[in-house]
C-alpha atoms as a PDB file:
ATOM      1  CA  UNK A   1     -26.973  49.916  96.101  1.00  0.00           C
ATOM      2  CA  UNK A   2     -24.198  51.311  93.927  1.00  0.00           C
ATOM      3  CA  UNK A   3     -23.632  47.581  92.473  1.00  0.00           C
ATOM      4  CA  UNK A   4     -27.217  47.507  91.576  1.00  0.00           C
ATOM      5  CA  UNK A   5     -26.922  51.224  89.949  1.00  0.00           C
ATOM      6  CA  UNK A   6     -23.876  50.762  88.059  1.00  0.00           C
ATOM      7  CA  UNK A   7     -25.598  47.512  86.739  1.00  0.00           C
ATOM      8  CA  UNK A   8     -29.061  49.162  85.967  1.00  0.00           C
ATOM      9  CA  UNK A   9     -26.951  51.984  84.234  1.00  0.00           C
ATOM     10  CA  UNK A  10     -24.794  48.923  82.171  1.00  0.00           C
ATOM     11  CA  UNK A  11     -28.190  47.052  80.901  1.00  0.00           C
ATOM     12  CA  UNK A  12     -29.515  50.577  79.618  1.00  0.00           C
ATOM     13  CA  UNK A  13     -26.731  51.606  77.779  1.00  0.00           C
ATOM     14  CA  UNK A  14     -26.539  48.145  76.243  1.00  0.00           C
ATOM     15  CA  UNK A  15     -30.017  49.004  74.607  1.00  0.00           C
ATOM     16  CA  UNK A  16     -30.104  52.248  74.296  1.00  0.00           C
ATOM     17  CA  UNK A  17     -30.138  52.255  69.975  1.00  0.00           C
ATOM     18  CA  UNK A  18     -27.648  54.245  68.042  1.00  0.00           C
ATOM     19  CA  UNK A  19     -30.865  56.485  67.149  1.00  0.00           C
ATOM     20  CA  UNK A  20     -30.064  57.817  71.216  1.00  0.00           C
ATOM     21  CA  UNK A  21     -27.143  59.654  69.617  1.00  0.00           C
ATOM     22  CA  UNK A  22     -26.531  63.001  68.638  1.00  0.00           C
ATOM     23  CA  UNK A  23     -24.356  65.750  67.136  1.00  0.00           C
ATOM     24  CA  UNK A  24     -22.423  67.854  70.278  1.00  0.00           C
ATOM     25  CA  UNK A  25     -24.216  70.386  71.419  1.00  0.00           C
ATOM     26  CA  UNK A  26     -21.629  72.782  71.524  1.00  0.00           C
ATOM     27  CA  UNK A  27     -20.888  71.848  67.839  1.00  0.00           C
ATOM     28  CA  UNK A  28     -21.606  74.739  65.438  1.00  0.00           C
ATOM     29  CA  UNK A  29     -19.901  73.694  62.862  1.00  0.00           C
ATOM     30  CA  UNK A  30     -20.373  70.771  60.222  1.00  0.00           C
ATOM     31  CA  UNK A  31     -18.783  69.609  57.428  1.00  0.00           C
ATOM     32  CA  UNK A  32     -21.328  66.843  55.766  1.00  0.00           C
ATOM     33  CA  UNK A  33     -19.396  64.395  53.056  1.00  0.00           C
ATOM     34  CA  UNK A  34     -22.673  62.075  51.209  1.00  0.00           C
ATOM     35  CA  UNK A  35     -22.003  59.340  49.069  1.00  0.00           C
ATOM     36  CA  UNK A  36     -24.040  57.462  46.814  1.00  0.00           C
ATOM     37  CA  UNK A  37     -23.259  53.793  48.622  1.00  0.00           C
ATOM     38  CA  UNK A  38     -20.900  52.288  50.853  1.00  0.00           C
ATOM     39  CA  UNK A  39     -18.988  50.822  47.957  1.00  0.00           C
ATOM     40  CA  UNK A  40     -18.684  54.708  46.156  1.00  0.00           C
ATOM     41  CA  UNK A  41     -15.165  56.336  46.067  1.00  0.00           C
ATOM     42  CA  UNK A  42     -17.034  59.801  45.234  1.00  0.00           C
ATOM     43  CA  UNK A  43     -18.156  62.030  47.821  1.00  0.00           C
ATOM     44  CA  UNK A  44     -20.091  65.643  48.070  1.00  0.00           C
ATOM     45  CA  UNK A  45     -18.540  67.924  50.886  1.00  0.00           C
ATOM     46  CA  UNK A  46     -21.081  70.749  52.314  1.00  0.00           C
ATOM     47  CA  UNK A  47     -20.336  73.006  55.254  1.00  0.00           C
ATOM     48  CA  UNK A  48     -23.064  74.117  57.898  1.00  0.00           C
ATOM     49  CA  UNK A  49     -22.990  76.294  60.675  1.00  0.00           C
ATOM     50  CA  UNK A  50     -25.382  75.830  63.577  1.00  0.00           C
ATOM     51  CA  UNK A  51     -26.732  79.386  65.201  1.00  0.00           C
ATOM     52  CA  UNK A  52     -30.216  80.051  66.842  1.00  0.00           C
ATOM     53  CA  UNK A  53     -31.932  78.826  63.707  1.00  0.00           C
ATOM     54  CA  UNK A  54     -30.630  75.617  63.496  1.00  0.00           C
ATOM     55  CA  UNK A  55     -28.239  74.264  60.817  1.00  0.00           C
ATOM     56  CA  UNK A  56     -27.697  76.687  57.703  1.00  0.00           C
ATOM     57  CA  UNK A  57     -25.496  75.664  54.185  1.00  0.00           C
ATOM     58  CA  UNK A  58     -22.177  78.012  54.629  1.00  0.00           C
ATOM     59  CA  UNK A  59     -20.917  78.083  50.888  1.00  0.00           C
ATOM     60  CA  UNK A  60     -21.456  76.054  48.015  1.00  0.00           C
ATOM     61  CA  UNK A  61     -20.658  72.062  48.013  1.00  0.00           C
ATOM     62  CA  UNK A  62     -17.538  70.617  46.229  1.00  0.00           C
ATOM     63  CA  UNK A  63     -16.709  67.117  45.148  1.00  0.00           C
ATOM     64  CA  UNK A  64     -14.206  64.492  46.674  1.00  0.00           C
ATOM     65  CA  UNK A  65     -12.618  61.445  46.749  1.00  0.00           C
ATOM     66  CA  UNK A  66     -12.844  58.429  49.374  1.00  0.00           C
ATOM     67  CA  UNK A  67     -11.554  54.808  49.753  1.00  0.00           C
ATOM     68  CA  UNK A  68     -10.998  52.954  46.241  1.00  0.00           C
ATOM     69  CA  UNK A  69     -13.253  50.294  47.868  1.00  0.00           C
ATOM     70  CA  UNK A  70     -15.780  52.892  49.269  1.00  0.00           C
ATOM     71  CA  UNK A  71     -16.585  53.446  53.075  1.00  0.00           C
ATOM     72  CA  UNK A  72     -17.195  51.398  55.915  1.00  0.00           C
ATOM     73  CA  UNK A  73     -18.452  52.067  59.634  1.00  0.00           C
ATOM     74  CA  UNK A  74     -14.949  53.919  61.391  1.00  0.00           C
ATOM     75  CA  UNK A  75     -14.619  54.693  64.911  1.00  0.00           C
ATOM     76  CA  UNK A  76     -15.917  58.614  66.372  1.00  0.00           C
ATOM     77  CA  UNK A  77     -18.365  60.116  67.798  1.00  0.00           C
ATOM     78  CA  UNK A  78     -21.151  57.885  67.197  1.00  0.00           C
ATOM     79  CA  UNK A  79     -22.240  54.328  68.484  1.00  0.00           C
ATOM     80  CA  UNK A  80     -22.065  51.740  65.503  1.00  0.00           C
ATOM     81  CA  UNK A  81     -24.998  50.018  64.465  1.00  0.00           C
ATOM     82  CA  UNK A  82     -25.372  46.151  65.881  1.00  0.00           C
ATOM     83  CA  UNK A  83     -23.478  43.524  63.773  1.00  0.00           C
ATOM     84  CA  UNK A  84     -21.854  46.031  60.808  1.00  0.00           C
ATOM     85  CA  UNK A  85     -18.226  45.619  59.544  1.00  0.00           C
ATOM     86  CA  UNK A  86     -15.981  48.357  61.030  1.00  0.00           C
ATOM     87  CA  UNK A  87     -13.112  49.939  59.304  1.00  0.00           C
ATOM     88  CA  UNK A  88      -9.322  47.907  59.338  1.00  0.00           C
ATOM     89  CA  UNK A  89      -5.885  48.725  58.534  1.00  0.00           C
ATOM     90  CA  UNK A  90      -5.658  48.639  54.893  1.00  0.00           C
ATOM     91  CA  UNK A  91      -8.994  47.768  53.612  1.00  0.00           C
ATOM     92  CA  UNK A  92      -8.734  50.878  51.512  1.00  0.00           C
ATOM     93  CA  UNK A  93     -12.096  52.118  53.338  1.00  0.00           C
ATOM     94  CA  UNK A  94     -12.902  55.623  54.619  1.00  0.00           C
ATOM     95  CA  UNK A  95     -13.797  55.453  57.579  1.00  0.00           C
ATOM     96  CA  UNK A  96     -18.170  56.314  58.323  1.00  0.00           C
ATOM     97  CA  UNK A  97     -19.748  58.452  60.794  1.00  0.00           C
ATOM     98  CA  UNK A  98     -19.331  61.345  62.847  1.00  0.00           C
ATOM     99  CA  UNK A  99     -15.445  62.157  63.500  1.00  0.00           C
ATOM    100  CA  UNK A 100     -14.104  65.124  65.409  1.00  0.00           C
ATOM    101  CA  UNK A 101     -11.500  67.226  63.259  1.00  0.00           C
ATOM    102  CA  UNK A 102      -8.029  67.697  64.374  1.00  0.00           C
ATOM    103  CA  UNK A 103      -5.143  70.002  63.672  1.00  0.00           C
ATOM    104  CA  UNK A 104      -3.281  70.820  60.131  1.00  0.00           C
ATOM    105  CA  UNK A 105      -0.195  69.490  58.906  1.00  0.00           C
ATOM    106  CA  UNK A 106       1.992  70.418  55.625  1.00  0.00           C
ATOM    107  CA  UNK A 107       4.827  71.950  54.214  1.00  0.00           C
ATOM    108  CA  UNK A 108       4.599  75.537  54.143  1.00  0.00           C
ATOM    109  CA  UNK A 109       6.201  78.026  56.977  1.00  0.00           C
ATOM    110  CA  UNK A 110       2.310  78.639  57.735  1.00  0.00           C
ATOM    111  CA  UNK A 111      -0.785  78.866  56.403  1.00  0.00           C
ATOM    112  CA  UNK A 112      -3.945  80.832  56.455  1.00  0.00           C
ATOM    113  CA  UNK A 113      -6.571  79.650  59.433  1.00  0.00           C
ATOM    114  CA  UNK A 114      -7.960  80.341  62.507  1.00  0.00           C
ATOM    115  CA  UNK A 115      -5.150  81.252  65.383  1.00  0.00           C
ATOM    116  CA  UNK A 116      -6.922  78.808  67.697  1.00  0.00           C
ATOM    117  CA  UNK A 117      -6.139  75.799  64.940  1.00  0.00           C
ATOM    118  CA  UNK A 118      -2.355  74.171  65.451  1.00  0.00           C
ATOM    119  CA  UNK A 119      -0.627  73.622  62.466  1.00  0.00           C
ATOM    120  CA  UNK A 120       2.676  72.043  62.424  1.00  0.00           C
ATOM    121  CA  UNK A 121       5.314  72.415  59.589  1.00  0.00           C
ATOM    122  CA  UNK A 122       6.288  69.147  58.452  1.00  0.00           C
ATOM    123  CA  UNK A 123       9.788  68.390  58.762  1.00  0.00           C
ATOM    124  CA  UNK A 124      11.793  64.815  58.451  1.00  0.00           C
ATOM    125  CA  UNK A 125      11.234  64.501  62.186  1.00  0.00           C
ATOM    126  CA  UNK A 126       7.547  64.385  62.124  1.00  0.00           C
ATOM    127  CA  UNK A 127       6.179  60.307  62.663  1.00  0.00           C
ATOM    128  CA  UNK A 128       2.715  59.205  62.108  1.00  0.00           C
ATOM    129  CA  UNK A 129       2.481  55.748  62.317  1.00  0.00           C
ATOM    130  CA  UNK A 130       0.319  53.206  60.520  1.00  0.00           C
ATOM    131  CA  UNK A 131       2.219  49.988  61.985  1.00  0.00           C
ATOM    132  CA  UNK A 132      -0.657  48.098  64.009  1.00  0.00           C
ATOM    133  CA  UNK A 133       1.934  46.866  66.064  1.00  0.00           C
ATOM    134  CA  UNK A 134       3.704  49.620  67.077  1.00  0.00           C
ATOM    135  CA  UNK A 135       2.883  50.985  70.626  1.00  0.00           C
ATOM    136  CA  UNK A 136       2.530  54.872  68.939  1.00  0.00           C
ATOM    137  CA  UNK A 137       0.262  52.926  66.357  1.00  0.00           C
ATOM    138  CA  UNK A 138      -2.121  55.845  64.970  1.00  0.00           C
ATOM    139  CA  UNK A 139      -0.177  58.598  66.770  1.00  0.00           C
ATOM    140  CA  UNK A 140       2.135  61.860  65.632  1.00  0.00           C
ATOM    141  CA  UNK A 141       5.307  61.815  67.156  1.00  0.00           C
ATOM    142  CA  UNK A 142       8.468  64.327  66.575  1.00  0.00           C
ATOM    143  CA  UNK A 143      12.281  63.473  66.971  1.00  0.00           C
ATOM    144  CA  UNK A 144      15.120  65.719  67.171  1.00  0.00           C
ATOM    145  CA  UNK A 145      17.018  63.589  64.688  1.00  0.00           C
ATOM    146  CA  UNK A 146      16.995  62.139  61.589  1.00  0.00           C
ATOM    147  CA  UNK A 147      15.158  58.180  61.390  1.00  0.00           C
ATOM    148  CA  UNK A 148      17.161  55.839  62.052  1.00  0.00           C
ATOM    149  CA  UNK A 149      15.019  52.496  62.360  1.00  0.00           C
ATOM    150  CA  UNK A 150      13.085  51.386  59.673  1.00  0.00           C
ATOM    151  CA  UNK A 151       9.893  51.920  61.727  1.00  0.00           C
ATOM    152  CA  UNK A 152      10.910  55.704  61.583  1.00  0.00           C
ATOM    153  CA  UNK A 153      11.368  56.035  58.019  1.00  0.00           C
ATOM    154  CA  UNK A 154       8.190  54.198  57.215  1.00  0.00           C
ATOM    155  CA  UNK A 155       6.439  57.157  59.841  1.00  0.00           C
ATOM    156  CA  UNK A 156       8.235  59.846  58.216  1.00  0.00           C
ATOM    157  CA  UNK A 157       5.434  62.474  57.341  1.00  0.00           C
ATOM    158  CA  UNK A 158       7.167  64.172  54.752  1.00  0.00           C
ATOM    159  CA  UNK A 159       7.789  61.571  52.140  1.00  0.00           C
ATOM    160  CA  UNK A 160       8.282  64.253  49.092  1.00  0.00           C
ATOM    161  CA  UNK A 161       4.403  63.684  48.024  1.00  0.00           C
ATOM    162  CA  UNK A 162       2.960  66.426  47.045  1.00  0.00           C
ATOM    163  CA  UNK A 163      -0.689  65.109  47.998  1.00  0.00           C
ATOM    164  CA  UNK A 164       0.344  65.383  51.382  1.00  0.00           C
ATOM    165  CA  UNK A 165       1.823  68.824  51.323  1.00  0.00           C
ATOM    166  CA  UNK A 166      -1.343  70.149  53.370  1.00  0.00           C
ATOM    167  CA  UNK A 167      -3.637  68.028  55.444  1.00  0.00           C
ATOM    168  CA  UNK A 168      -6.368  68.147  58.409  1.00  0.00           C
ATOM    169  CA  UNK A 169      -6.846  65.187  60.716  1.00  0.00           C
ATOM    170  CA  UNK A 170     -10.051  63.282  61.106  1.00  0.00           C
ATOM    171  CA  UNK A 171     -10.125  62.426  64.090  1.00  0.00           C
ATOM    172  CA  UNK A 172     -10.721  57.947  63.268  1.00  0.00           C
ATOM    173  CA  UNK A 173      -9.492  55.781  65.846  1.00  0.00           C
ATOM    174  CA  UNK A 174      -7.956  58.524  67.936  1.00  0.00           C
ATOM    175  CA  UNK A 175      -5.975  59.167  71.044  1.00  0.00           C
ATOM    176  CA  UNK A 176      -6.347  58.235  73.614  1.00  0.00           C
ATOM    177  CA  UNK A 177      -8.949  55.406  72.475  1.00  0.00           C
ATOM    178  CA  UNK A 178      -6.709  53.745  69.825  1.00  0.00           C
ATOM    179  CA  UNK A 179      -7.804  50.535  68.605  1.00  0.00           C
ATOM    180  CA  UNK A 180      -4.720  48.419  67.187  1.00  0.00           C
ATOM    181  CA  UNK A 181      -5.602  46.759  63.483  1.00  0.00           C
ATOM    182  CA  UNK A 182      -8.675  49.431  63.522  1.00  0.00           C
ATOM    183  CA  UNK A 183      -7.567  52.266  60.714  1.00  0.00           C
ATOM    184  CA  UNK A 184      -4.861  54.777  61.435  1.00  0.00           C
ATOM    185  CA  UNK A 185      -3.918  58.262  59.867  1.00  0.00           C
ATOM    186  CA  UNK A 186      -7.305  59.464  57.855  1.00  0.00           C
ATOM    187  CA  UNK A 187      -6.628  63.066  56.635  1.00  0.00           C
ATOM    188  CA  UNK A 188      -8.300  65.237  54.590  1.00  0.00           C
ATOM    189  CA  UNK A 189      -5.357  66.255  52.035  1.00  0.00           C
ATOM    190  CA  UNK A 190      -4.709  67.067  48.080  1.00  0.00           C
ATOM    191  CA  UNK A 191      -6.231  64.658  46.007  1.00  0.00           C
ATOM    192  CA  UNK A 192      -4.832  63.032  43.097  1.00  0.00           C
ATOM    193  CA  UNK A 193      -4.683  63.192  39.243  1.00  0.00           C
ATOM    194  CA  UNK A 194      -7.043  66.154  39.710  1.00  0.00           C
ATOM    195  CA  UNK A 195      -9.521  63.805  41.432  1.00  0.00           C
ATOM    196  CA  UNK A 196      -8.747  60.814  39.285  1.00  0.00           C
ATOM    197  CA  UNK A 197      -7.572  58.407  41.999  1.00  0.00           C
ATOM    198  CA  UNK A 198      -9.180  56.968  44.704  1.00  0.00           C
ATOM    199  CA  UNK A 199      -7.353  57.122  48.356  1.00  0.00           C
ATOM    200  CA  UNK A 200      -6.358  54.164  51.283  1.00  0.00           C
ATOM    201  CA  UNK A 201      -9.178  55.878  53.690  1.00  0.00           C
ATOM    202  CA  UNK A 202      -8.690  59.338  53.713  1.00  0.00           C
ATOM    203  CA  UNK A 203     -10.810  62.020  52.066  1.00  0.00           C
ATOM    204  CA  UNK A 204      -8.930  64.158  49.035  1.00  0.00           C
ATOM    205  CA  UNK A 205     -10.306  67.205  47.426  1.00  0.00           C
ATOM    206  CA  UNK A 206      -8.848  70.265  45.227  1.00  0.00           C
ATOM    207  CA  UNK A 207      -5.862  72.166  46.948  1.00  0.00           C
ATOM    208  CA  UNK A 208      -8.043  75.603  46.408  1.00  0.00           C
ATOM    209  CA  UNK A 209     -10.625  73.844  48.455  1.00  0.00           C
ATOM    210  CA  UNK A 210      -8.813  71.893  51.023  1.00  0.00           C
ATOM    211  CA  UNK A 211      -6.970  75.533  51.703  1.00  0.00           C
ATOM    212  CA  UNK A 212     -10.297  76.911  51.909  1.00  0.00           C
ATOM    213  CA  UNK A 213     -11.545  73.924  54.043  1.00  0.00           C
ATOM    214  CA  UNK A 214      -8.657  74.557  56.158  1.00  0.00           C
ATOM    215  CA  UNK A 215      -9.156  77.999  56.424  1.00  0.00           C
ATOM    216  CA  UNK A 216     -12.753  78.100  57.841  1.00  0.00           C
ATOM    217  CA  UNK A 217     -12.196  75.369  60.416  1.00  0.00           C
ATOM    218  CA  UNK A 218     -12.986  77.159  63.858  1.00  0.00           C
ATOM    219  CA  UNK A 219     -12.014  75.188  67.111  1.00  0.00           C
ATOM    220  CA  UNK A 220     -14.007  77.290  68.952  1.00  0.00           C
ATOM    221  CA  UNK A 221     -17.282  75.952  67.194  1.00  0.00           C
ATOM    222  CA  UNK A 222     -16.264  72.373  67.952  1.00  0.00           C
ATOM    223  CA  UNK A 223     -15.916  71.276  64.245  1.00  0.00           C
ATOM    224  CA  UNK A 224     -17.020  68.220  63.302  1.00  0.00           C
ATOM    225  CA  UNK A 225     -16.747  65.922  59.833  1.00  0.00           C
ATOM    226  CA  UNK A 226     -19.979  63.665  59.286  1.00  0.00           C
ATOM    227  CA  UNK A 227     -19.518  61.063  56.569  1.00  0.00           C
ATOM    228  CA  UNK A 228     -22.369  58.622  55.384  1.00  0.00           C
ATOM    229  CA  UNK A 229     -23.703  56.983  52.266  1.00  0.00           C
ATOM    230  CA  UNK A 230     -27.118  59.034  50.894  1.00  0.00           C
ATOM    231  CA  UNK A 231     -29.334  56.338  52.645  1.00  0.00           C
ATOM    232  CA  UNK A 232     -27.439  56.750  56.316  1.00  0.00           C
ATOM    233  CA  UNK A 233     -27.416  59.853  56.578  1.00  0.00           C
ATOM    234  CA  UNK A 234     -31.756  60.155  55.672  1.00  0.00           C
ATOM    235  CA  UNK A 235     -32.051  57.445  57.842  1.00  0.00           C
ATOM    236  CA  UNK A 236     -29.956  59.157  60.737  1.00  0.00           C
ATOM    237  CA  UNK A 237     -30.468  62.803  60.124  1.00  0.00           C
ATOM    238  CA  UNK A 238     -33.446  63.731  62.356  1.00  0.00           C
ATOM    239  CA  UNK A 239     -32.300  61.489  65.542  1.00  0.00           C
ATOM    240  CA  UNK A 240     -28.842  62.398  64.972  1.00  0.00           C
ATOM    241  CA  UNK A 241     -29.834  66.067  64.397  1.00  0.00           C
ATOM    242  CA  UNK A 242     -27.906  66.530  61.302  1.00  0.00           C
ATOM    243  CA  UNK A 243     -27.945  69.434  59.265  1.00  0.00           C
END
């Protein structure tokens, strides 16, 4: 009976449709990124906050920047849609869909945010590595001593680039569910040329607004960072219950 259960319970979640899926419930807050196609490097960021009436624009919306080849389904939250290309180690593709966000990294003593957000000072001993075939692939690590191996240096956070000075983590392809090959250290961060350049995956905006990004990010209300071309996110909005 248990065979035939756990069977029964296999062939439904094989067709339930990605329309099944839906924001967290105890998510209350929502940062919404809308570009005009998958192959767009341009994005426009909005926060919401969920109370009893449902979804409600907190602030005004600011531009971005994405992928310099656009976006492409990533790995979250949500269930992918049958037979769509997923995101891969250096296609130059943000990631799509609905991510968790994690803590803040950069290179100030601290930084204004919420006390339940961690925020770590980077320092040469701060790893994040992008090296499909390492076994910390897509994972922060922090050593005691200065790199020695040339898979060190390449992990080395703090590579005097002043983009990187302040970042948030979205959570893509993230412990403890690491695909190898499958896109690895997607921030939000500084963006470049005062949002002339394009990015490898991650999503850059304005210091003053990644600060203030930064600074209204509540752990508490289960943030989350949904990212879709204009035509995703109308077709998903109402099953997905986006804002």
């Amino acid at each position: 009976m248990k065979r035939f259960t756990f069977s029964l319970l296999s062939f439904i979640a094989l067709i339930i449709p990605a329309s099944a899926f839906e924001l967290p419930a105890n998510s209350k807050q929502c940062l919404v990124g809308i570009a005009s196609s998958w192959d767009s490097s341009y994005v426009t960021l909005t926060m919401y906050e969920r109370g009893n009436g449902g979804w409600k624009q907190d602030g005004a919306s600011w531009k971005g920047r994405l992928g310099q080849n656009g976006l492409v389904w990533g790995k979250g939250l949500h269930p992918l849609p049958n037979g769509v290309k997923t995101k891969k180690e250096g296609d130059r593709r943000a990631p799509a869909g609905v991510f968790d966000l994690g803590g803040a990294w950069g290179y100030a003593p601290s930084i204004k945010k919420s006390s339940n957000l961690s925020y770590v000072q980077v320092t040469q001993g701060c790893l994040w590595y992008e090296d499909p075939s390492s076994p910390h692939y897509n994972m922060y690590r922090r050593i005691d001593y200065a790199p020695r191996t040339e898979e060190e240096k390449n992990a080395q956070m703090k590579q005097g680039d002043y983009a990187h000075s302040l970042k948030l983590f979205i959570a893509h392809n993230a412990y403890p569910n690491i695909t190898p090959g499958a896109g690895s250290s997607i921030f939000f961060h500084i963006w470049r040329n005062s949002g002339g350049s394009a990015t490898f995956g991650c999503t850059t905006m304005s210091e003053s607004n990644l600060k203030r990004l930064i600074s209204s990010v509540e752990p508490k209300k289960r943030p989350v960072y949904v990212l879709l071309p204009q035509a995703e996110y109308e077709q998903y909005k109402a099953a997905w219950k986006l804002p």
